[in-house]
N, C-alpha and C. Protein backbone atom coordinates (compact mmCIF):
# COMPACT_ATOMS: atom_id res chain seq x y z
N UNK A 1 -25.21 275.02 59.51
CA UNK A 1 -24.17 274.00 59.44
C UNK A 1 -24.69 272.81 58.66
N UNK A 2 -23.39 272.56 57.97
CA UNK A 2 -24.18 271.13 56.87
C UNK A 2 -24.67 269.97 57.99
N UNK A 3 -24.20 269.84 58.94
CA UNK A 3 -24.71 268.58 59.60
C UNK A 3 -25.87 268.31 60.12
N UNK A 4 -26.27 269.96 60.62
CA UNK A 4 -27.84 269.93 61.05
C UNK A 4 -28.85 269.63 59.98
N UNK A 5 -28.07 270.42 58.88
CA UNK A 5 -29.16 270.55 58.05
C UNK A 5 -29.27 268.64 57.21
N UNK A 6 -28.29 268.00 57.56
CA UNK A 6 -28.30 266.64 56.44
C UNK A 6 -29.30 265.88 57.41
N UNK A 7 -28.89 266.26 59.19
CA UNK A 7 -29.48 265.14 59.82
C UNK A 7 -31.17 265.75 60.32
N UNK A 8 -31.64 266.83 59.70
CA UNK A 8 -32.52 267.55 59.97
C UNK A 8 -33.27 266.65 59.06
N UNK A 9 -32.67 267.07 57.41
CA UNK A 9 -33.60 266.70 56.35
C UNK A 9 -33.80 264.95 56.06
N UNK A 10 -33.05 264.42 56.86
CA UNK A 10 -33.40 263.05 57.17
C UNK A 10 -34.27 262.55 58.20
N UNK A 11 -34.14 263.08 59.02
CA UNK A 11 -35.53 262.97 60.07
C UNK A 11 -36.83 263.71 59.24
N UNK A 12 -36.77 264.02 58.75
CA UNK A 12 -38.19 264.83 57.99
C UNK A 12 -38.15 263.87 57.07
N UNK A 13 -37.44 263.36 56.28
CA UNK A 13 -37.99 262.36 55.12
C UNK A 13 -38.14 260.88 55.88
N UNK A 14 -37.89 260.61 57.07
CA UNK A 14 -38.35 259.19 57.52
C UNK A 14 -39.63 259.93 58.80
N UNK A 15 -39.75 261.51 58.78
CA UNK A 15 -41.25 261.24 59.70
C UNK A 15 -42.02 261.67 58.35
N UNK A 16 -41.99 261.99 57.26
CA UNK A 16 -43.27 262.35 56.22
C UNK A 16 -42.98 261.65 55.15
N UNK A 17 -42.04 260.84 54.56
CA UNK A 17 -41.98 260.07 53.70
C UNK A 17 -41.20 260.52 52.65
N UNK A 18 -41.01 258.93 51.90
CA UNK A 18 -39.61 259.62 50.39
C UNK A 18 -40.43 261.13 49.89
N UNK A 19 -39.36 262.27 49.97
CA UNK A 19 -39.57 263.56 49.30
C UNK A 19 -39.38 263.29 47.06
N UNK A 20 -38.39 264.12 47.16
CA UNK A 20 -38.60 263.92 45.58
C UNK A 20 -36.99 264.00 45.44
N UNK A 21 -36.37 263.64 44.23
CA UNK A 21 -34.63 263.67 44.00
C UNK A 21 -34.07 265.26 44.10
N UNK A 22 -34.56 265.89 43.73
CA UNK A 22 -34.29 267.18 44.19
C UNK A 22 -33.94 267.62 45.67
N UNK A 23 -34.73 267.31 47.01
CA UNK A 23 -34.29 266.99 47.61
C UNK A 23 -33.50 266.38 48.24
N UNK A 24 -33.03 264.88 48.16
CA UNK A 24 -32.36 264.58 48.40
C UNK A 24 -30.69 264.78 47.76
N UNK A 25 -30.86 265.58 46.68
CA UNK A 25 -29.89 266.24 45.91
C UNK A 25 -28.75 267.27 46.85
N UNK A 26 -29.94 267.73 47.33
CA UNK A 26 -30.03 268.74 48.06
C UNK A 26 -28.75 268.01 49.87
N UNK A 27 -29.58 267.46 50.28
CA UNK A 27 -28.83 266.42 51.33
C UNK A 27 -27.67 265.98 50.96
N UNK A 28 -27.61 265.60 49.67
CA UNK A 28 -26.25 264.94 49.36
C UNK A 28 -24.87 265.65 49.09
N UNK A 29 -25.28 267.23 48.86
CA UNK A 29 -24.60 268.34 48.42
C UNK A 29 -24.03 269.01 49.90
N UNK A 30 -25.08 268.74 50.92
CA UNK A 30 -24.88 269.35 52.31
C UNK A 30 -23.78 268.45 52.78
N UNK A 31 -24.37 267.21 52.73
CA UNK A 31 -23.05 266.48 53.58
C UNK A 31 -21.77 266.44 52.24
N UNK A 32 -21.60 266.30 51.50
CA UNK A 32 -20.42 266.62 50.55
C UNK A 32 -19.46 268.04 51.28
N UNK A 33 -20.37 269.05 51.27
CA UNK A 33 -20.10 270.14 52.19
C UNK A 33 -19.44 270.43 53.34
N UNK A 34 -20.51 269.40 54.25
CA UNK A 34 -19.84 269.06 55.69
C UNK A 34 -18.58 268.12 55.50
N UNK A 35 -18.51 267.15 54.66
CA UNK A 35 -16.95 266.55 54.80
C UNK A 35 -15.47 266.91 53.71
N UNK A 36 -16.07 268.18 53.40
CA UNK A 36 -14.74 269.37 52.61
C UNK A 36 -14.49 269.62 54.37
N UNK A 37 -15.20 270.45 54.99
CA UNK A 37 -15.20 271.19 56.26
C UNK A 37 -14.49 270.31 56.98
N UNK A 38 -14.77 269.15 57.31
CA UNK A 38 -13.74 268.12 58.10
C UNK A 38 -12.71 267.33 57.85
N UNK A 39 -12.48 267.20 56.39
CA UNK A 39 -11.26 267.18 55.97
C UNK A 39 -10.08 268.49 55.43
N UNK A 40 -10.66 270.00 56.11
CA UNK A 40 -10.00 270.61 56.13
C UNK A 40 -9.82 270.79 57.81
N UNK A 41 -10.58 270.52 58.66
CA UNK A 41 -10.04 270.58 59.78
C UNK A 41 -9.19 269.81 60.59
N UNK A 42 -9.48 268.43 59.98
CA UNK A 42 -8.14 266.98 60.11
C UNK A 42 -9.37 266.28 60.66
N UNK A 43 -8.62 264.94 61.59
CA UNK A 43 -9.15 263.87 61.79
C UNK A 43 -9.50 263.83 63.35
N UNK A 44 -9.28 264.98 63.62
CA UNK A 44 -9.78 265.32 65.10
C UNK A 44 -11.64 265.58 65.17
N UNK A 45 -11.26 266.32 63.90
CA UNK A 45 -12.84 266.64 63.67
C UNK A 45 -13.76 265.82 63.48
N UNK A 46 -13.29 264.39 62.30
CA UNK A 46 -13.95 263.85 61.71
C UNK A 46 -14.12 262.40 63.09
N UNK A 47 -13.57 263.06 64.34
CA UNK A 47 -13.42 261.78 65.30
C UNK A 47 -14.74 262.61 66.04
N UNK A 48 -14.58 263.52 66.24
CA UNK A 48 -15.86 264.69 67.42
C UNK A 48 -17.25 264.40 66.35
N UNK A 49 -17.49 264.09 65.48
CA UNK A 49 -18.74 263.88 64.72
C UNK A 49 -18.81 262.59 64.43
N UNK A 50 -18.33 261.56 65.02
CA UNK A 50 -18.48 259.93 64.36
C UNK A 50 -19.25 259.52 65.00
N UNK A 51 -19.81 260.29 66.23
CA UNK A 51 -21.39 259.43 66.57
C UNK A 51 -22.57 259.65 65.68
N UNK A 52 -22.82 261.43 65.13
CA UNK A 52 -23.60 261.83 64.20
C UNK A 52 -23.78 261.10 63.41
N UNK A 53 -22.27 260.77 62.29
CA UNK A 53 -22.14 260.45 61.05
C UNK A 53 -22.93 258.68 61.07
N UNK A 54 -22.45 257.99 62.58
CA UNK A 54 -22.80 256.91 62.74
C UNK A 54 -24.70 256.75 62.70
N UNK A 55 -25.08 257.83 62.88
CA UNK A 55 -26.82 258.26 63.24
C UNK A 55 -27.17 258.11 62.19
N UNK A 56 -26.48 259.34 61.45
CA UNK A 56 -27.06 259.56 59.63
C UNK A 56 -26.73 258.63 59.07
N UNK A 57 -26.02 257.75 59.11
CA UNK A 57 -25.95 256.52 58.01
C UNK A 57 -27.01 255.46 58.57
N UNK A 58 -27.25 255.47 59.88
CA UNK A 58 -28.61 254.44 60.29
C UNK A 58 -29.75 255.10 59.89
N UNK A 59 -29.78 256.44 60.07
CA UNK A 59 -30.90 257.19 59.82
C UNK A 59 -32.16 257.10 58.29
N UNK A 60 -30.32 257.15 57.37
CA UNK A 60 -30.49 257.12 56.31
C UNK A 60 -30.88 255.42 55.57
N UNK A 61 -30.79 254.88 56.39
CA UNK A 61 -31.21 253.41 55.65
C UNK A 61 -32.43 253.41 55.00
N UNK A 62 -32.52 253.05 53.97
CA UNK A 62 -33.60 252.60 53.44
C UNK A 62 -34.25 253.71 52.38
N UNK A 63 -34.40 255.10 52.52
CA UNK A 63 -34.20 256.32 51.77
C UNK A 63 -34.36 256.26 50.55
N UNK A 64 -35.17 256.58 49.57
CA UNK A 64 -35.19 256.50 47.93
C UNK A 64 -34.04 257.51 47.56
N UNK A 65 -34.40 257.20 46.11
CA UNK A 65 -33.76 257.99 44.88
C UNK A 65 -31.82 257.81 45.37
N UNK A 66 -31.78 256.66 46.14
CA UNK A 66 -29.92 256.00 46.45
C UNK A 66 -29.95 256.92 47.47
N UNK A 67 -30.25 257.46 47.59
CA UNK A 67 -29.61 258.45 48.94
C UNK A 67 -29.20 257.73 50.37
N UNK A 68 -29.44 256.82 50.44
CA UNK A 68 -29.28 255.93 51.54
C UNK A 68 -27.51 255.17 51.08
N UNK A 69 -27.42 254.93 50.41
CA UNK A 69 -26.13 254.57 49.77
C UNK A 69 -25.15 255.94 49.34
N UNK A 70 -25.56 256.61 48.87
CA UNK A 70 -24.76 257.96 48.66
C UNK A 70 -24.45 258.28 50.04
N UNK A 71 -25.11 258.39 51.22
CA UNK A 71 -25.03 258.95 52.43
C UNK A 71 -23.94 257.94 52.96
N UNK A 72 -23.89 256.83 52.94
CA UNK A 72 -22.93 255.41 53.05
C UNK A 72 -21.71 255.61 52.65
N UNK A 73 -21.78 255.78 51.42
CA UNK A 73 -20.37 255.66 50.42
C UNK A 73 -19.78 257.25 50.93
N UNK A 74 -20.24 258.20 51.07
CA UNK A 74 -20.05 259.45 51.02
C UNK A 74 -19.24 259.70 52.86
N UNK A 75 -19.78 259.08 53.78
CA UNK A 75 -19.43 259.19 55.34
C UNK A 75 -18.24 257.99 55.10
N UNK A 76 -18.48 256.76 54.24
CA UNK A 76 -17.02 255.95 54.29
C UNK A 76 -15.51 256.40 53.85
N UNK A 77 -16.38 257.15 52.81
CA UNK A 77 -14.88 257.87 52.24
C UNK A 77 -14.22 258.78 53.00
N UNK A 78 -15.01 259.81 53.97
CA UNK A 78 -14.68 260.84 54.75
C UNK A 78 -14.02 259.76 55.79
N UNK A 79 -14.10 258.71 56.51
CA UNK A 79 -13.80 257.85 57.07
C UNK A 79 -11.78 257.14 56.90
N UNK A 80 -12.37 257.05 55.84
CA UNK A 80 -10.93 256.19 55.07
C UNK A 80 -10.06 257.38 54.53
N UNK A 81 -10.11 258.73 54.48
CA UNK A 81 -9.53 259.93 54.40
C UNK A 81 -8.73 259.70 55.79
N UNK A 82 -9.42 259.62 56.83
CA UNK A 82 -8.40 259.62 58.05
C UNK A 82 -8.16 258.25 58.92
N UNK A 83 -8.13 257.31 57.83
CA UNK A 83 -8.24 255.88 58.52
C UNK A 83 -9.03 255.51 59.50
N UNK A 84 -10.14 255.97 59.68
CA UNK A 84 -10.74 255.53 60.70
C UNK A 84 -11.81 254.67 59.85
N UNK A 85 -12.29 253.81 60.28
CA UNK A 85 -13.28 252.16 60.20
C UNK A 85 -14.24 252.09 61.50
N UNK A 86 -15.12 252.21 61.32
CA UNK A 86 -16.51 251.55 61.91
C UNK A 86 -16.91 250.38 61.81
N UNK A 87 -15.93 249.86 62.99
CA UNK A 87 -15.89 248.13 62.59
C UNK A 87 -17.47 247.69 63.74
């Protein structure tokens, strides 16, 4: 599942350090993945994963090669697809 695998490969790059852009290529393609999957399932879905999504975007702070901002911009948009705001 894309979600394990985005919030997997983010805990591995903040316990061993920035990997290389390829990787995180890699992450950015998974969660792209995971939010086709939840905007084909509606906004029920994208409500049952908003603690995750809320994890991986803290998770992801700070992250080279933008991925920390791609992970941002990428969970906001899936966000504003079903009006929901993380105020």
């Amino acid at each position: 599942m894309p979600l394990v695998f985005c919030e997997t490969g983010t805990e591995f790059t903040n316990e061993f350090g920035d990997i290389n852009e390829r990787f995180y290529y890699c992450l950015g393609r998974a969660l792209e993945d995971l939010c086709k999957l939840v905007k084909e399932q509606g906004r029920t879905a994208c409500e049952a994963i908003s603690d995750h999504l809320d994890k991986l975007v803290d998770d992801a702070d700070g992250i080279g090669w933008g991925s920390c901002d791609d992970v941002r911009s990428t969970v906001d948009d899936l966000r504003e697809e079903f009006d929901l705001t993380n105020d």
